[in-house]
N, C-alpha and C. Protein backbone atom coordinates (compact mmCIF):
# COMPACT_ATOMS: atom_id res chain seq x y z
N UNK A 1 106.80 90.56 104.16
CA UNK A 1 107.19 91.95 104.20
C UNK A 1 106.06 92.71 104.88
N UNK A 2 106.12 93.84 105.27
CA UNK A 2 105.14 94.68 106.11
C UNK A 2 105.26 96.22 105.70
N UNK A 3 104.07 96.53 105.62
CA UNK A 3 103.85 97.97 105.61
C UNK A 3 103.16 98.63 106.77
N UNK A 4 104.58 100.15 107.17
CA UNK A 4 104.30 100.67 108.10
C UNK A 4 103.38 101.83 107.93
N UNK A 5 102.40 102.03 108.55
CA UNK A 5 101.91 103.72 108.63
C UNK A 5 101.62 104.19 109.92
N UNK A 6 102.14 105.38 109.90
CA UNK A 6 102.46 106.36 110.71
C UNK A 6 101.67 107.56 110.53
N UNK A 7 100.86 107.64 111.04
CA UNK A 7 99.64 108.57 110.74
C UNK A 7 99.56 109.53 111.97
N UNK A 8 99.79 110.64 111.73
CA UNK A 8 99.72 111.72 112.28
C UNK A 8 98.66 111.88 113.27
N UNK A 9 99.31 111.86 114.91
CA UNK A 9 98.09 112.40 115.58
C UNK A 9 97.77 113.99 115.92
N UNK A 10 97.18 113.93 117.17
CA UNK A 10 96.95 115.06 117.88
C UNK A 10 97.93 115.83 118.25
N UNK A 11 98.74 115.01 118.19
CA UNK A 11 100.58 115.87 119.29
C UNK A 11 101.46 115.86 117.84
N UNK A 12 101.01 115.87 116.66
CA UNK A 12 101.44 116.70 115.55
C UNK A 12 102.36 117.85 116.16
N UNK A 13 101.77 118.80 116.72
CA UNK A 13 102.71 119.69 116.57
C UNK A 13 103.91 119.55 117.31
N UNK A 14 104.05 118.50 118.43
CA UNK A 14 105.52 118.26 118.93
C UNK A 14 106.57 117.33 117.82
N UNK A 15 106.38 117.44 116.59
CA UNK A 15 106.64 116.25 116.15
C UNK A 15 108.95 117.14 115.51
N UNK A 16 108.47 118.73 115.46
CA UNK A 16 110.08 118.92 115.23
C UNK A 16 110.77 118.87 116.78
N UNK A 17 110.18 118.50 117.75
CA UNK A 17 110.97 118.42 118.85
C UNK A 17 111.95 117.16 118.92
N UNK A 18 111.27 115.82 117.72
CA UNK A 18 111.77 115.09 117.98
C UNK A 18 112.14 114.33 116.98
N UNK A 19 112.15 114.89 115.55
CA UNK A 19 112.45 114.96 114.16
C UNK A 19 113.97 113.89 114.09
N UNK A 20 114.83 114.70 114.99
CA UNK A 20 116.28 113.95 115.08
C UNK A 20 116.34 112.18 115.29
N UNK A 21 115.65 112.74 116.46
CA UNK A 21 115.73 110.93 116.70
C UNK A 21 114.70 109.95 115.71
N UNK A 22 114.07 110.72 115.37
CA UNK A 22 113.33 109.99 114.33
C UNK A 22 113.82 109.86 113.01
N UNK A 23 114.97 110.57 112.52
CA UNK A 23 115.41 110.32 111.39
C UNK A 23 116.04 109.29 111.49
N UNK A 24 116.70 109.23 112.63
CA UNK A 24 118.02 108.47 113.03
C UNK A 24 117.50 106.96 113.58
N UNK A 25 116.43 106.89 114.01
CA UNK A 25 115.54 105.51 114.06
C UNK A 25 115.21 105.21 112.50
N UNK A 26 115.13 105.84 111.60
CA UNK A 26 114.78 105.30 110.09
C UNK A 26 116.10 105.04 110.02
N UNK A 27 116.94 105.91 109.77
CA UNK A 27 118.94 105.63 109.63
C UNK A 27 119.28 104.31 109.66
N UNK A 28 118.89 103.91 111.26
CA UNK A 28 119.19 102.47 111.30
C UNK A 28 118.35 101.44 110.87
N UNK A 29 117.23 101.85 110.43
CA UNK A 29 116.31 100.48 110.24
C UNK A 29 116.89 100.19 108.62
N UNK A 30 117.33 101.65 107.79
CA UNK A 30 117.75 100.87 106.68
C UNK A 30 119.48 100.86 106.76
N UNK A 31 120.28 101.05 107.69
CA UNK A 31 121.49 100.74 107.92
C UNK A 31 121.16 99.03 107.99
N UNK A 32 119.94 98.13 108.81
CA UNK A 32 120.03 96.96 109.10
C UNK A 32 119.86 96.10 108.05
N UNK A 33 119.11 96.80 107.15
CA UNK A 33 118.45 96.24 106.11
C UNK A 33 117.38 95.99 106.09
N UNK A 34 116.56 96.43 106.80
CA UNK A 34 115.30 96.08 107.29
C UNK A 34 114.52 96.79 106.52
N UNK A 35 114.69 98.16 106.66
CA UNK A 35 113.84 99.32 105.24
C UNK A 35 113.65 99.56 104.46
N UNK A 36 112.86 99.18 103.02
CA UNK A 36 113.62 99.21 102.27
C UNK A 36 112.95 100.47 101.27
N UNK A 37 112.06 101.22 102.15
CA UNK A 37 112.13 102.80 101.68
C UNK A 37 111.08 103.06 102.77
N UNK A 38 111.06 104.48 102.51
CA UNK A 38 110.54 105.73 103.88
C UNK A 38 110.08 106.91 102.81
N UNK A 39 109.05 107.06 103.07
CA UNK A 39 108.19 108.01 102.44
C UNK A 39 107.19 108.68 103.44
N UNK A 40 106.57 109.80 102.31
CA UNK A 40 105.31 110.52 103.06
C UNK A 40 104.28 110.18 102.59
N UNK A 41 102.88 109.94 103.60
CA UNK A 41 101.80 109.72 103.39
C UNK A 41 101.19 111.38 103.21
N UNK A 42 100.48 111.28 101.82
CA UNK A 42 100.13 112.70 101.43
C UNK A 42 98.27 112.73 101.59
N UNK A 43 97.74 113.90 101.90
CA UNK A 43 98.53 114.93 102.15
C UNK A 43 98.63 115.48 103.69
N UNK A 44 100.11 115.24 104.11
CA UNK A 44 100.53 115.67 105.54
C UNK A 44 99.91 114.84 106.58
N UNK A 45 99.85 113.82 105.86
CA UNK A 45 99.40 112.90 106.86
C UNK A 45 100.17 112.07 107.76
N UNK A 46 101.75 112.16 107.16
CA UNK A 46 102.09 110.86 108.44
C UNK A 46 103.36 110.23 107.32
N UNK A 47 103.77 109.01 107.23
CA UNK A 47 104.68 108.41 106.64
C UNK A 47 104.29 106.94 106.70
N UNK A 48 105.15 106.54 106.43
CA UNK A 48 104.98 105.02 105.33
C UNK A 48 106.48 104.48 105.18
N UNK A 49 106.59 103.28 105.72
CA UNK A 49 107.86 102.17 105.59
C UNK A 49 107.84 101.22 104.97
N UNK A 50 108.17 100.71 104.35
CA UNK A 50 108.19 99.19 103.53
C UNK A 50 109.47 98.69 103.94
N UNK A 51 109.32 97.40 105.58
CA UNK A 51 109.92 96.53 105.78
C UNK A 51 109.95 94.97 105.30
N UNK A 52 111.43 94.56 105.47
CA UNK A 52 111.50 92.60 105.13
C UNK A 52 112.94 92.41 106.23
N UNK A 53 112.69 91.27 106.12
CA UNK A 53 113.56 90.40 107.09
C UNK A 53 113.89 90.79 108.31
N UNK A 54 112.13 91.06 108.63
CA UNK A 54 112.50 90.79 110.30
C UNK A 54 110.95 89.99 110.52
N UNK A 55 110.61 89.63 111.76
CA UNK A 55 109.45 88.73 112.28
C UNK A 55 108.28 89.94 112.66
N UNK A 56 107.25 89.98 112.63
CA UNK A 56 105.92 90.55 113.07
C UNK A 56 106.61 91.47 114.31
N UNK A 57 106.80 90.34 115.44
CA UNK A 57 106.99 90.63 116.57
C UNK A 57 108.17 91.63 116.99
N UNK A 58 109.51 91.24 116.34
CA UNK A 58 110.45 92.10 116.20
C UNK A 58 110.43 93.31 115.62
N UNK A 59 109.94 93.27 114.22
CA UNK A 59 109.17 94.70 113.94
C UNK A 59 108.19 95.33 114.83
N UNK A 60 107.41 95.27 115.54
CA UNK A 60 106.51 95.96 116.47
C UNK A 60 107.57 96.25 117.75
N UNK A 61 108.41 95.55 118.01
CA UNK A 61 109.41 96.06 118.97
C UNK A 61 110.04 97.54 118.15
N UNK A 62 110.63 97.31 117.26
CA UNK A 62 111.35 98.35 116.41
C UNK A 62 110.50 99.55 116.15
N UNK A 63 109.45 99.21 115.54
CA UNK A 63 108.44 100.23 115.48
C UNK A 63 108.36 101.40 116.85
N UNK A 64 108.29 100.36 118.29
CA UNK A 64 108.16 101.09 119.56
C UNK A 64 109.16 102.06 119.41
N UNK A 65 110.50 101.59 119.41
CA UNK A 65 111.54 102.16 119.39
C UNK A 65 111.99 103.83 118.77
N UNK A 66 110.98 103.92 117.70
CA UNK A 66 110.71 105.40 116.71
C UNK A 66 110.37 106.46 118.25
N UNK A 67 110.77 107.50 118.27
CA UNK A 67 110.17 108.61 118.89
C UNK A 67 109.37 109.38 118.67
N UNK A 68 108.68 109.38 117.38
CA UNK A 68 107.36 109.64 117.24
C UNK A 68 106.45 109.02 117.44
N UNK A 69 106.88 107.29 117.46
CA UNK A 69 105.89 106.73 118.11
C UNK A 69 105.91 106.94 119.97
N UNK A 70 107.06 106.70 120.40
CA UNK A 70 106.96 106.82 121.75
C UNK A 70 106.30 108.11 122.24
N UNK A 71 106.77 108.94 121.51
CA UNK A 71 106.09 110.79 121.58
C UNK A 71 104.72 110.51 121.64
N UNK A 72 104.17 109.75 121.36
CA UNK A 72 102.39 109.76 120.49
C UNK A 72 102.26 110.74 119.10
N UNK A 73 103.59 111.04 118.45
CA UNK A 73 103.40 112.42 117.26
C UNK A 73 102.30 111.36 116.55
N UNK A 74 103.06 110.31 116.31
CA UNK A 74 102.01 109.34 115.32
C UNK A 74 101.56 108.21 116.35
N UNK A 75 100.82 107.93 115.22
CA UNK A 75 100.05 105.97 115.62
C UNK A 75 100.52 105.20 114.64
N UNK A 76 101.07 103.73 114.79
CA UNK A 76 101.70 103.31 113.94
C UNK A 76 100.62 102.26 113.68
N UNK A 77 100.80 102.05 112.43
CA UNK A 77 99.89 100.27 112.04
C UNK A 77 100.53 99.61 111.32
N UNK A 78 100.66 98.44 111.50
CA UNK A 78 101.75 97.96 110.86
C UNK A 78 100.40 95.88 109.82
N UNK A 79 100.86 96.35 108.69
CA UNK A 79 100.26 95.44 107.89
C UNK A 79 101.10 94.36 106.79
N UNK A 80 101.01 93.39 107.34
CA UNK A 80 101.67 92.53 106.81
C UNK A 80 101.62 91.93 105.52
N UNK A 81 101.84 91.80 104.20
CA UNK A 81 101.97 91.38 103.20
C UNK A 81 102.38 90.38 102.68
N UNK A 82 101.91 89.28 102.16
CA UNK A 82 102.99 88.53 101.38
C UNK A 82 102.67 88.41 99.73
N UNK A 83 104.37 88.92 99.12
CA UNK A 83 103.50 89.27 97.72
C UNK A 83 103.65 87.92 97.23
N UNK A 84 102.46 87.99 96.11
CA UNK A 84 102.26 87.04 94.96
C UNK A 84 102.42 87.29 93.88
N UNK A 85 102.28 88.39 93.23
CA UNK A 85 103.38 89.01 91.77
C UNK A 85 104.07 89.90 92.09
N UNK A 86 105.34 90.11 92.02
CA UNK A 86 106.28 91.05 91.93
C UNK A 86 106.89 91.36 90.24
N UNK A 87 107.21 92.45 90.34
CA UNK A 87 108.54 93.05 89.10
C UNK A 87 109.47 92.31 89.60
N UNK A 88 110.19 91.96 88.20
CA UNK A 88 111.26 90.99 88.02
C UNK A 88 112.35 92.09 89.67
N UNK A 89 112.36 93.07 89.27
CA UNK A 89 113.44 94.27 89.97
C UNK A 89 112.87 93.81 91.44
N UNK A 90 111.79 93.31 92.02
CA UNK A 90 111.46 93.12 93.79
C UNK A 90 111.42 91.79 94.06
N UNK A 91 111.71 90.52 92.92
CA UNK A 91 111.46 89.50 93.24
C UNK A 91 112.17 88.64 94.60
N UNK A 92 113.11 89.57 94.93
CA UNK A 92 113.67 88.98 96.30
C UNK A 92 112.87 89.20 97.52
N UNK A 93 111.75 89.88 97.23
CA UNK A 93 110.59 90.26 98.21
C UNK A 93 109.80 88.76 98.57
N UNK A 94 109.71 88.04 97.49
CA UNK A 94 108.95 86.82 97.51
C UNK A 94 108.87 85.78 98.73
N UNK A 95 110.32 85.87 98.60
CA UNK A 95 110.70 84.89 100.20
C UNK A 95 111.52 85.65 101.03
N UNK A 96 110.72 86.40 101.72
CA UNK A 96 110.98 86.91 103.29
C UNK A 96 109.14 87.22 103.66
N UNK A 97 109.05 87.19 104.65
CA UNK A 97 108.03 87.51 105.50
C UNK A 97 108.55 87.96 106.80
């Protein structure tokens, strides 16, 4: 699984120009199943994804794909995880990478 952050750059302030397509790039990542939540990094810093079942490589394609990343609004980093204890409630997290 991988954790995304999206950390707010310099071109912050273009970032409601392009709000739409950026919702709608999250829309589909958890329409695919790929997302499996979208939050804010506080305070006003940027956002945060928690992806599974896709590959490193395919995720960094997808990632491109966001218009805040293409915008430069943010910088994305993307950190890969594999858990070793989970809650009974995430244990399907275990086997995907």
């Amino acid at each position: 699984m991988f954790i995304v952050l999206l950390r707010f750059s310099d071109n912050k302030p273009q970032a409601s120009h392009f709000i739409d397509g950026h919702n709608a790039w999250i829309k589909r990542g958890f329409d695919s199943g790929i997302f499996l939540l979208a939050g804010t990094l506080h305070p006003n810093a940027g956002g945060t994804l928690l992806a599974h079942n896709i590959d490193r490589k395919s995720l960094e394609a997808l990632v491109q794909e966001d218009p805040f990343v293409a915008e430069r609004v943010v910088s994305a980093e993307i950190h890969e995880v594999t858990p070793g204890r989970v809650d009974e409630r995430l244990v399907f997290l275990k086997g995907n990478r």
